[in-house]
C-alpha atoms as a PDB file:
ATOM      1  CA  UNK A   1     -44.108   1.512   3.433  1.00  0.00           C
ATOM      2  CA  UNK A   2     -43.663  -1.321   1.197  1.00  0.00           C
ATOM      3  CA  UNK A   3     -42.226  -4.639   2.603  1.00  0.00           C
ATOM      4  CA  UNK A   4     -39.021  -5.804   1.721  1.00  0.00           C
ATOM      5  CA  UNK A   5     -38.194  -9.649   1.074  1.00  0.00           C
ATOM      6  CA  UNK A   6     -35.527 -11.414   0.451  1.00  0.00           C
ATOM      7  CA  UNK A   7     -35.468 -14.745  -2.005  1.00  0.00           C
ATOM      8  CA  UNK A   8     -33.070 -17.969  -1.201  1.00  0.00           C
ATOM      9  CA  UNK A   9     -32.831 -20.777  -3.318  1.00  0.00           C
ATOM     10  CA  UNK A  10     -29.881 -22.392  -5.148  1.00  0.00           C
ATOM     11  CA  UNK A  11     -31.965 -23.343  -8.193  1.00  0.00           C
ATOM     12  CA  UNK A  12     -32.624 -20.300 -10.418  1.00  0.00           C
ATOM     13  CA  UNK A  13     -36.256 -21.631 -11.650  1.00  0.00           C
ATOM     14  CA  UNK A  14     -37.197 -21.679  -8.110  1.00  0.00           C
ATOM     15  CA  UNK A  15     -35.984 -17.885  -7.199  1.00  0.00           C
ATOM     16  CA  UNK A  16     -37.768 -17.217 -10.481  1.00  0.00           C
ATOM     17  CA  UNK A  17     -41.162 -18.729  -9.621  1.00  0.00           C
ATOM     18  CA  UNK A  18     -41.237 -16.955  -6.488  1.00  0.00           C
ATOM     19  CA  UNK A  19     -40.499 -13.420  -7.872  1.00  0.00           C
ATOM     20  CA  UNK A  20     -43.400 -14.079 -10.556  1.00  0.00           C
ATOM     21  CA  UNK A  21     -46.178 -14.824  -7.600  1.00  0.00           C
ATOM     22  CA  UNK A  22     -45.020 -11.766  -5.500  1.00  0.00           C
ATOM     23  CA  UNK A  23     -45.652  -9.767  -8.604  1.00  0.00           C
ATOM     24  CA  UNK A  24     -48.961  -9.517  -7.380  1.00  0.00           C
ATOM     25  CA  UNK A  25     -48.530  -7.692  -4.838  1.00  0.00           C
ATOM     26  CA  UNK A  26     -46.859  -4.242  -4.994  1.00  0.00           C
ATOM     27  CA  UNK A  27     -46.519  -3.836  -1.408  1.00  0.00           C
ATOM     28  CA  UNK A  28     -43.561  -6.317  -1.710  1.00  0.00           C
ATOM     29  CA  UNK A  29     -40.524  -5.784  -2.766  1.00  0.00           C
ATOM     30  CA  UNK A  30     -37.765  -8.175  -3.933  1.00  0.00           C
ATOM     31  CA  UNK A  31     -34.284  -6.502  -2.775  1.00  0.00           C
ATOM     32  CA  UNK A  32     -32.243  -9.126  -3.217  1.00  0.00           C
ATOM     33  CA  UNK A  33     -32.233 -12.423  -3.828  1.00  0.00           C
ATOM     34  CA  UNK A  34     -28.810 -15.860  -2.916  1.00  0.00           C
ATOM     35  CA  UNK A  35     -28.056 -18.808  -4.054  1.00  0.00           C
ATOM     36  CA  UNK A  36     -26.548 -20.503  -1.230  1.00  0.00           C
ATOM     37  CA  UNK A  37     -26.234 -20.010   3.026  1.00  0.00           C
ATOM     38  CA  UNK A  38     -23.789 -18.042   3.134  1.00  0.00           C
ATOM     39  CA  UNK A  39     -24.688 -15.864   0.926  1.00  0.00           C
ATOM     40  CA  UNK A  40     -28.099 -15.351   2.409  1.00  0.00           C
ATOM     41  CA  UNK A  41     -26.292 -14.589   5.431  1.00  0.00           C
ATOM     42  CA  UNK A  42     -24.816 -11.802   4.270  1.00  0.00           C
ATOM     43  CA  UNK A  43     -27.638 -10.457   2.755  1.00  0.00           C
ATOM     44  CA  UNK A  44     -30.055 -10.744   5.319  1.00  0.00           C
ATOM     45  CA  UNK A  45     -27.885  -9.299   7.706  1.00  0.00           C
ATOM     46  CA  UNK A  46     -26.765  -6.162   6.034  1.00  0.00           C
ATOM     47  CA  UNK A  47     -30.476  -5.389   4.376  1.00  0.00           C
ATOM     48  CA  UNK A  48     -32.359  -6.291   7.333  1.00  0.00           C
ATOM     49  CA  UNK A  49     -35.234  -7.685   5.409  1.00  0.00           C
ATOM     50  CA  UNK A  50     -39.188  -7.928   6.917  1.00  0.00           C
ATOM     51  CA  UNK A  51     -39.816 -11.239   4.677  1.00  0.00           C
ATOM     52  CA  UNK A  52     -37.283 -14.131   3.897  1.00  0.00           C
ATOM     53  CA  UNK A  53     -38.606 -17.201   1.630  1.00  0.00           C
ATOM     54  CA  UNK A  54     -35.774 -20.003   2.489  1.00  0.00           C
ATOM     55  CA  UNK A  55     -34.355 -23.033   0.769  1.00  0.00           C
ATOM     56  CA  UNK A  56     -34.260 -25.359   3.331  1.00  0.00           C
ATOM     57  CA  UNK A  57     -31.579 -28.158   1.249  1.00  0.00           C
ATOM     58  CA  UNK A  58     -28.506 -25.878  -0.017  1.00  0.00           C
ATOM     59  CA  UNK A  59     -25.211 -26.896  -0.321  1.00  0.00           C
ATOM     60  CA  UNK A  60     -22.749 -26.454   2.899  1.00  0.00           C
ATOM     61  CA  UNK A  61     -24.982 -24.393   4.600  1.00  0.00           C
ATOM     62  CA  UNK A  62     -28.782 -25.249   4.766  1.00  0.00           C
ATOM     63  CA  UNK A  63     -32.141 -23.008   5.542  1.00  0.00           C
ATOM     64  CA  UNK A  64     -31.974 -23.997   9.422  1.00  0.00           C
ATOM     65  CA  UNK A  65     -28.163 -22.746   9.346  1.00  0.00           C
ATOM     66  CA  UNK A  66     -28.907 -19.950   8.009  1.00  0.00           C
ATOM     67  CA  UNK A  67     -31.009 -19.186  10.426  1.00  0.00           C
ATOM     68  CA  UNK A  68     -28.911 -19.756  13.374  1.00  0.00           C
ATOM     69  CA  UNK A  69     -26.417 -18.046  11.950  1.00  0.00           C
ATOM     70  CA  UNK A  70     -28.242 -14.695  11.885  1.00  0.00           C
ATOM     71  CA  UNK A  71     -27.902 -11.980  14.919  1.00  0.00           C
ATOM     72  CA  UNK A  72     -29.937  -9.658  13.280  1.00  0.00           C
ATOM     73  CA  UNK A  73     -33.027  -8.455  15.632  1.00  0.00           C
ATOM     74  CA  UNK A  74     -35.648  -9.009  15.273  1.00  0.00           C
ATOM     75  CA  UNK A  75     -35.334 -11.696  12.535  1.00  0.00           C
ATOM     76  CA  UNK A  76     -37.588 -11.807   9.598  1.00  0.00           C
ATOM     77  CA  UNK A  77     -40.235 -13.327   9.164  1.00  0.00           C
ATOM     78  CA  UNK A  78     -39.229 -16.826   7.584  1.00  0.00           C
ATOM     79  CA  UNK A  79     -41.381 -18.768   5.253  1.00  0.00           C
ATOM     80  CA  UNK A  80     -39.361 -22.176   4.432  1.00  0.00           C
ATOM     81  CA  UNK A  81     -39.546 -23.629   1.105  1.00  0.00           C
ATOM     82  CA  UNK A  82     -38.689 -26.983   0.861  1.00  0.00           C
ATOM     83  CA  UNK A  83     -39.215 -30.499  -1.264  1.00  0.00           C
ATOM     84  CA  UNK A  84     -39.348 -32.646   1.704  1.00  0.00           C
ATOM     85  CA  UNK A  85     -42.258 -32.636   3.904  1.00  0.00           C
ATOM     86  CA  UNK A  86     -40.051 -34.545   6.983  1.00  0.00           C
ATOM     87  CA  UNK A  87     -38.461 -30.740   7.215  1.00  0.00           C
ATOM     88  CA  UNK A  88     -41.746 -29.347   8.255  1.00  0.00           C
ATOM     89  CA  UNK A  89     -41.427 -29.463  11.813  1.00  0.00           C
ATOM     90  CA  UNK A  90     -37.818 -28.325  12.438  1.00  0.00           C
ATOM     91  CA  UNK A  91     -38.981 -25.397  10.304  1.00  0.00           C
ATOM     92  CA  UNK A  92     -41.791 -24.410  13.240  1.00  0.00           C
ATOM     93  CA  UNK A  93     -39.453 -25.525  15.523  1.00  0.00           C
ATOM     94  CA  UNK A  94     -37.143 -22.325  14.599  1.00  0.00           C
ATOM     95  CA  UNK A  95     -40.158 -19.820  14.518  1.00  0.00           C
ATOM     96  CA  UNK A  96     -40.655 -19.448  10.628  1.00  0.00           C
ATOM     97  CA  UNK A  97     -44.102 -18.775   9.878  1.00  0.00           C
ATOM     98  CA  UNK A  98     -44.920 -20.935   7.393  1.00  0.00           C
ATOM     99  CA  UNK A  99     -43.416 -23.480   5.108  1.00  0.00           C
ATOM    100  CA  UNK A 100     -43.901 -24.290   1.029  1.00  0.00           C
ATOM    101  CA  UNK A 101     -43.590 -28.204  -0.082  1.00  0.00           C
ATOM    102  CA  UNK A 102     -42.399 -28.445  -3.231  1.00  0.00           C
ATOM    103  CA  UNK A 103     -44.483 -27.887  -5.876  1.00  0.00           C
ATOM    104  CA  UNK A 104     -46.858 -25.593  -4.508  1.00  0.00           C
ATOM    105  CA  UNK A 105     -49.992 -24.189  -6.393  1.00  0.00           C
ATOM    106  CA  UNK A 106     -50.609 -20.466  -5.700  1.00  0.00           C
ATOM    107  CA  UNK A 107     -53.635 -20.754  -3.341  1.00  0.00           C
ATOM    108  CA  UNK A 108     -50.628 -22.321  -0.972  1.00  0.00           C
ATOM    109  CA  UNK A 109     -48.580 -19.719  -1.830  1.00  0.00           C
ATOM    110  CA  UNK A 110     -51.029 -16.824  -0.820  1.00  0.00           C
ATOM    111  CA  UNK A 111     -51.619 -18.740   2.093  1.00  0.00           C
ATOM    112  CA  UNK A 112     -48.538 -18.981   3.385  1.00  0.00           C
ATOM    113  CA  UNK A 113     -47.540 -15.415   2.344  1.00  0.00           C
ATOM    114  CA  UNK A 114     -50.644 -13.860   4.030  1.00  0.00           C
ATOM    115  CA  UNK A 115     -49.726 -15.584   7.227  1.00  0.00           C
ATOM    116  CA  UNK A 116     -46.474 -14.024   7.239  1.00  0.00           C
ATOM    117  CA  UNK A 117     -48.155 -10.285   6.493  1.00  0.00           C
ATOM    118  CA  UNK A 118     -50.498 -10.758   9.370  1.00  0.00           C
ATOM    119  CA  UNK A 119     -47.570 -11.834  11.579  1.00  0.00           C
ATOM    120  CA  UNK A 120     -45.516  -8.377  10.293  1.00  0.00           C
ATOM    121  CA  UNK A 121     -48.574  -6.354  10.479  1.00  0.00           C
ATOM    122  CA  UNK A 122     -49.146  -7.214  13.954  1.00  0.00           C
ATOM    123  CA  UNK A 123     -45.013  -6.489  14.602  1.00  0.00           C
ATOM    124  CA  UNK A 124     -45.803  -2.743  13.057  1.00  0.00           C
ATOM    125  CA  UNK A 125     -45.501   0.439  15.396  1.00  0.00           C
ATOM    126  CA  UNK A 126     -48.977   1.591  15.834  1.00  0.00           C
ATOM    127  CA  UNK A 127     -49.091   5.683  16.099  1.00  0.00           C
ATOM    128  CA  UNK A 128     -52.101   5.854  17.659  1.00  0.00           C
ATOM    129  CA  UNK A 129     -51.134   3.088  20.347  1.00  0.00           C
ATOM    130  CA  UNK A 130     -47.626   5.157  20.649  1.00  0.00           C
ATOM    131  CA  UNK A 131     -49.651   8.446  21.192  1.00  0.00           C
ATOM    132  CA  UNK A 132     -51.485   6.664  24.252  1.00  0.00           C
ATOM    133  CA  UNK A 133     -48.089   5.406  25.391  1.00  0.00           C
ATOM    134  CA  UNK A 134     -46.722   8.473  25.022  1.00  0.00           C
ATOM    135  CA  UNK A 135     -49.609  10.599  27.461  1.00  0.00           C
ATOM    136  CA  UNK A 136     -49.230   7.901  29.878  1.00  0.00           C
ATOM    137  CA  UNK A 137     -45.209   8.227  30.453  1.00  0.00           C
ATOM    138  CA  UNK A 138     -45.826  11.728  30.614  1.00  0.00           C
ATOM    139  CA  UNK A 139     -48.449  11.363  33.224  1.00  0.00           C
ATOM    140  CA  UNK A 140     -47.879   8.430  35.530  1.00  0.00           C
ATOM    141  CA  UNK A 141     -51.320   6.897  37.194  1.00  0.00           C
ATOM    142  CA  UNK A 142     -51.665   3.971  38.565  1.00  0.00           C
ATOM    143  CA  UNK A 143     -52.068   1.717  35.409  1.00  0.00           C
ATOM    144  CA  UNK A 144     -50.099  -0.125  32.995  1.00  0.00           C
ATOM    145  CA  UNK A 145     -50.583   0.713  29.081  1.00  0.00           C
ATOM    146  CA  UNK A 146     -50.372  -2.853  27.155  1.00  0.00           C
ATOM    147  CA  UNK A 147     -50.775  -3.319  23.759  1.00  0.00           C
ATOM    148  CA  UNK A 148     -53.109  -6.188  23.040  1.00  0.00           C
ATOM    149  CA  UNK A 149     -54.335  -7.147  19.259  1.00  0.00           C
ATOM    150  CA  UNK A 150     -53.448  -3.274  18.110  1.00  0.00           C
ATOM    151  CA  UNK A 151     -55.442  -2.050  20.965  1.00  0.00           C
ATOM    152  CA  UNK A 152     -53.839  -0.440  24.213  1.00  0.00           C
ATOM    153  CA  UNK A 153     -55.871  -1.458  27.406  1.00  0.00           C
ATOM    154  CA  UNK A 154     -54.891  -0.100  30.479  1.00  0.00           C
ATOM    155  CA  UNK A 155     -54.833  -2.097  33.332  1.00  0.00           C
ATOM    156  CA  UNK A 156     -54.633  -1.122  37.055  1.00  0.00           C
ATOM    157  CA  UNK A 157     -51.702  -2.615  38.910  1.00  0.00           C
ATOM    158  CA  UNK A 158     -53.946  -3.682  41.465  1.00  0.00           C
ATOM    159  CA  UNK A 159     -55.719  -6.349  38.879  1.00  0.00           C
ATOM    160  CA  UNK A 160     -52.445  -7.953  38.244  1.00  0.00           C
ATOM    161  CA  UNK A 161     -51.308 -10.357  40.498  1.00  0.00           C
ATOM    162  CA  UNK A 162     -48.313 -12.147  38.458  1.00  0.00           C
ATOM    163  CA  UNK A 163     -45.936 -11.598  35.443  1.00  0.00           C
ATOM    164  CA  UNK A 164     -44.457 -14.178  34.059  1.00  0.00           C
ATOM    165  CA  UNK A 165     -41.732 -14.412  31.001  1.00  0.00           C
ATOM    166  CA  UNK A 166     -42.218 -16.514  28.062  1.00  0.00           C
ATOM    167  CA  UNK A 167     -38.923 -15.660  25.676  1.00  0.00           C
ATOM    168  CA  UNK A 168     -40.000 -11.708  24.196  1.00  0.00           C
ATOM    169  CA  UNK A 169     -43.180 -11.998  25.521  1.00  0.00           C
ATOM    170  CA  UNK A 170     -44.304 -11.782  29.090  1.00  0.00           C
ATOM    171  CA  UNK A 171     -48.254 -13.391  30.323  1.00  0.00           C
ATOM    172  CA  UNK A 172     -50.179 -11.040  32.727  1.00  0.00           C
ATOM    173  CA  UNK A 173     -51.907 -13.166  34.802  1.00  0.00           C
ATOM    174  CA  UNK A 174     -55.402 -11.020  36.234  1.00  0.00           C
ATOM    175  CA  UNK A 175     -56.918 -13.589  37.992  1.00  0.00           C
ATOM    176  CA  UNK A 176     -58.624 -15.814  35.292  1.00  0.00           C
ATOM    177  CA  UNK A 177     -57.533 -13.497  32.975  1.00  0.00           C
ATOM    178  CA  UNK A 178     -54.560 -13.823  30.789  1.00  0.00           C
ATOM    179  CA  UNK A 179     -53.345 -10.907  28.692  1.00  0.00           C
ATOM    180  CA  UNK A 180     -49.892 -12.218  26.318  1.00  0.00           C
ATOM    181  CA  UNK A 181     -47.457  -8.994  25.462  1.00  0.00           C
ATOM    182  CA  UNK A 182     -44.400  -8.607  23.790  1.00  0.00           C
ATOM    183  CA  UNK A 183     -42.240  -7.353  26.186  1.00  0.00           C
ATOM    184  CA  UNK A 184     -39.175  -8.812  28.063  1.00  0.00           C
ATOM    185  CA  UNK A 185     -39.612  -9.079  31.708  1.00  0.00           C
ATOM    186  CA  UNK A 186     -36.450  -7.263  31.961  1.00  0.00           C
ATOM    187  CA  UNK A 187     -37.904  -4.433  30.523  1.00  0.00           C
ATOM    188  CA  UNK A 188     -41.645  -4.668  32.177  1.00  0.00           C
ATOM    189  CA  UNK A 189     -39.213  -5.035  35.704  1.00  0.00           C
ATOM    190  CA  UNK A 190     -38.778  -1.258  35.112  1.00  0.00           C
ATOM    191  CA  UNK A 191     -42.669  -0.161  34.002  1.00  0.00           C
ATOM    192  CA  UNK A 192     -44.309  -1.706  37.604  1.00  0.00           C
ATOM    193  CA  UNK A 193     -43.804  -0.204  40.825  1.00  0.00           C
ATOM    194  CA  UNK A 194     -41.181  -1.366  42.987  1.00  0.00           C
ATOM    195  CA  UNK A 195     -43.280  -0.810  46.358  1.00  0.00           C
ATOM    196  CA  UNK A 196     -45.657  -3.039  44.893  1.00  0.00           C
ATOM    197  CA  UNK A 197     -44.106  -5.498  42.580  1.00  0.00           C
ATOM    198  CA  UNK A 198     -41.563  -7.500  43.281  1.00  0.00           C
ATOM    199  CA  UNK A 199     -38.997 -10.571  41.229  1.00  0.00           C
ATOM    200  CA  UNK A 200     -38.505 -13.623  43.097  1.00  0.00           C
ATOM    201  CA  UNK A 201     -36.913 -15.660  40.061  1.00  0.00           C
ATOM    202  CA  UNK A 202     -35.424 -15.016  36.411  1.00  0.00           C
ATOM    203  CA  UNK A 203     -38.990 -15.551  34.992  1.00  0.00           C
ATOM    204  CA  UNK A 204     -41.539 -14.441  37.551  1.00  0.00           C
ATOM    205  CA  UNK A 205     -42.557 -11.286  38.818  1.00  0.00           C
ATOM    206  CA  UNK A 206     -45.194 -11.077  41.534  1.00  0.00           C
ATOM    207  CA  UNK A 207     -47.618  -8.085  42.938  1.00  0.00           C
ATOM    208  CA  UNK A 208     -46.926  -8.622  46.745  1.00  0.00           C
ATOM    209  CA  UNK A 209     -50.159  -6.938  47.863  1.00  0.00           C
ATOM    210  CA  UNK A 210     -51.555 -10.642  46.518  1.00  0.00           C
ATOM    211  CA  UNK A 211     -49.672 -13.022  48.413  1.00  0.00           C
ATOM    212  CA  UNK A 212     -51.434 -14.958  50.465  1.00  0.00           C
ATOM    213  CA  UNK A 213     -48.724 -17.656  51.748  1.00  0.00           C
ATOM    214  CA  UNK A 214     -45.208 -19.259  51.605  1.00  0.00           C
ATOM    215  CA  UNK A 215     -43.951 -22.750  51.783  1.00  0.00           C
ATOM    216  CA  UNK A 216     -40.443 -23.893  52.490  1.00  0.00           C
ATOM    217  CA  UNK A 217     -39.096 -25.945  49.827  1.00  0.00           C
ATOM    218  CA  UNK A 218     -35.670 -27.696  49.401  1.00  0.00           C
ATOM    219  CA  UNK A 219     -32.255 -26.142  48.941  1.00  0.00           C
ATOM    220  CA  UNK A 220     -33.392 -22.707  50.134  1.00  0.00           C
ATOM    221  CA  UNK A 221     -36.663 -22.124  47.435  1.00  0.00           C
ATOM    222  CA  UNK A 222     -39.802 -21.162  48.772  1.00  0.00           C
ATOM    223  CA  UNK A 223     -43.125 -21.484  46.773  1.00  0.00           C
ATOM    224  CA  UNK A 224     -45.014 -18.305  46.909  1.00  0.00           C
ATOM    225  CA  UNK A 225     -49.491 -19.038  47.276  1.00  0.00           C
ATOM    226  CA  UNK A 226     -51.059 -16.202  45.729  1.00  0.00           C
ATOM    227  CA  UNK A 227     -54.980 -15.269  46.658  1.00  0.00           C
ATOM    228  CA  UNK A 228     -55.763 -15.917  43.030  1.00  0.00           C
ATOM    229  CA  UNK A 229     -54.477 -19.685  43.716  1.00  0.00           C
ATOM    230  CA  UNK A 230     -51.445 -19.134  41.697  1.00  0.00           C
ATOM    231  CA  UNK A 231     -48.628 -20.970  43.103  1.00  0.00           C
ATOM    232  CA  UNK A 232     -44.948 -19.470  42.105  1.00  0.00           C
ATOM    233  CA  UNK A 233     -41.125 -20.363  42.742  1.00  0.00           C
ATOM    234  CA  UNK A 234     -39.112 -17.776  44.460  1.00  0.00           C
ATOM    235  CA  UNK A 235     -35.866 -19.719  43.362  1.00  0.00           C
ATOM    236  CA  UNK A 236     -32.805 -19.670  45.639  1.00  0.00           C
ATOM    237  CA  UNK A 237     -30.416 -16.654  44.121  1.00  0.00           C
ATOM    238  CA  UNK A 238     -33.278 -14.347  44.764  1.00  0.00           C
ATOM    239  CA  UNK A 239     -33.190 -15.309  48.706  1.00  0.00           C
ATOM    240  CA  UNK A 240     -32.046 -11.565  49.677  1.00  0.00           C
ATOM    241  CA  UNK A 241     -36.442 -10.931  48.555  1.00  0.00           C
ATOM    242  CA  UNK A 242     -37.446 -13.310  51.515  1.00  0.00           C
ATOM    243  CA  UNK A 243     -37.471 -10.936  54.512  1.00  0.00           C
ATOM    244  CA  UNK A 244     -39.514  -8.415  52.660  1.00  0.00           C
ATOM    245  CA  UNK A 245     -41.746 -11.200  51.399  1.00  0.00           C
ATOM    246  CA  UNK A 246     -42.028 -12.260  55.085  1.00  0.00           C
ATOM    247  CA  UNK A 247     -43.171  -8.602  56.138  1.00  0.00           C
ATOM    248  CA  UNK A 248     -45.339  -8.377  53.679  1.00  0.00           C
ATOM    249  CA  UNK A 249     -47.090 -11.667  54.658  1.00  0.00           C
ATOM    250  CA  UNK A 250     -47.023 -11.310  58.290  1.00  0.00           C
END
């Protein structure tokens, strides 16, 4: 399936230039292309592009606003193109993938556009990853199918003593092991076993076979000592969890 970008620049050279270097390669396509934020809005938001190169300096409404101003999920992936080099951090600041400074060569270009196809490719629904999925939903055991580097490795819920959230992604902590998958904890709240897992704050989620300790703390927070060494919140709204944590510890 071909990937779809979308071009924003208010100069018509630049939009030009960039259409010319993705000729080579016919597993992009241009479907549209603005001239201003506002515009780009509109665009990105009803076409739901994969691949956005961005203007950063446009009149009323520049690259960054344009990005804040999208609700589309998940965003594209963002390559900034810009002729001011202070601009470059703000741009990784918002998650784009890369950036161009004006003029580029095309070895910068490739670059930056290969980045953003590894960082798509990576996004992709793998079948054979789904067909694991799939087997294990239908069959529960006592693991947890992850997706890691367009693998699936199952992991016992016994090897994982924490969960924590970081934005879409959640960290699996296994000891001295750390596996990184894009998941909300939300959603991985449902996947674990509540007689065995439990969520003491908005971003933790502990296995309370592996707790080895708490400690009082002020204003009604408790820090809960895993066996692994781990030492985790459990933050004062989720007081109702510290009788069962208490069993379990006793």
């Amino acid at each position: 399936m071909p990937i779809r970008c979308v071009i924003v620049d208010d100069e018509s050279l630049a939009r030009e230039r960039l259409r010319v270097l993705l000729k080579n390669h016919p597993d992009i396509v241009v479907i549209a292309e603005a001239s201003d934020g506002a515009s780009a809005v509109e665009v990105i938001e009803a076409l739901k592009p994969e691949l956005v190169f961005l203007d950063v300096q446009m009149p009323e409404l520049d690259g960054f606003g344009v990005v804040e101003s999208l609700s589309v999920q998940p965003l594209p992936r963002i390559i900034f193109v810009t002729a001011h080099e202070k601009f470059a951090l703000k741009a990784f600041d918002v998650h784009a993938v890369d950036y161009l400074l004006k003029p580029f060569d095309r070895s910068r270009f490739e670059t930056a556009l290969q980045r953003a196809l590894d960082s798509i490719q990576k996004a992709m629904p793998n079948p054979a990853v789904e067909a694991v999925e799939a087997v294990v939903r239908m069959r529960p055991l006592d693991r947890l199918a992850i997706k890691a580097d367009g693998k699936v490795r199952l992991l016992r819920f016994e090897e994982i003593e924490w969960i924590e959230a970081a934005d879409n992604y959640v960290t699996l902590h296994l000891g001295t092991d750390k596996i990184l998958h894009r998941e909300t904890l939300n959603r991985m709240e449902t996947r674990v076993p509540a007689s065995r897992f439990m969520r003491i704050s908005r971003s933790c989620i502990i296995n309370v076979e592996k707790i080895k300790e708490l400690q009082p703390l002020f204003h009604g927070e408790y820090v809960v000592i895993l066996r692994g060494g781990a030492r985790v919140t459990l933050s004062r709204s989720y007081r109702d969890k510290l009788n069962e944590l208490l069993g379990h510890t006793s």
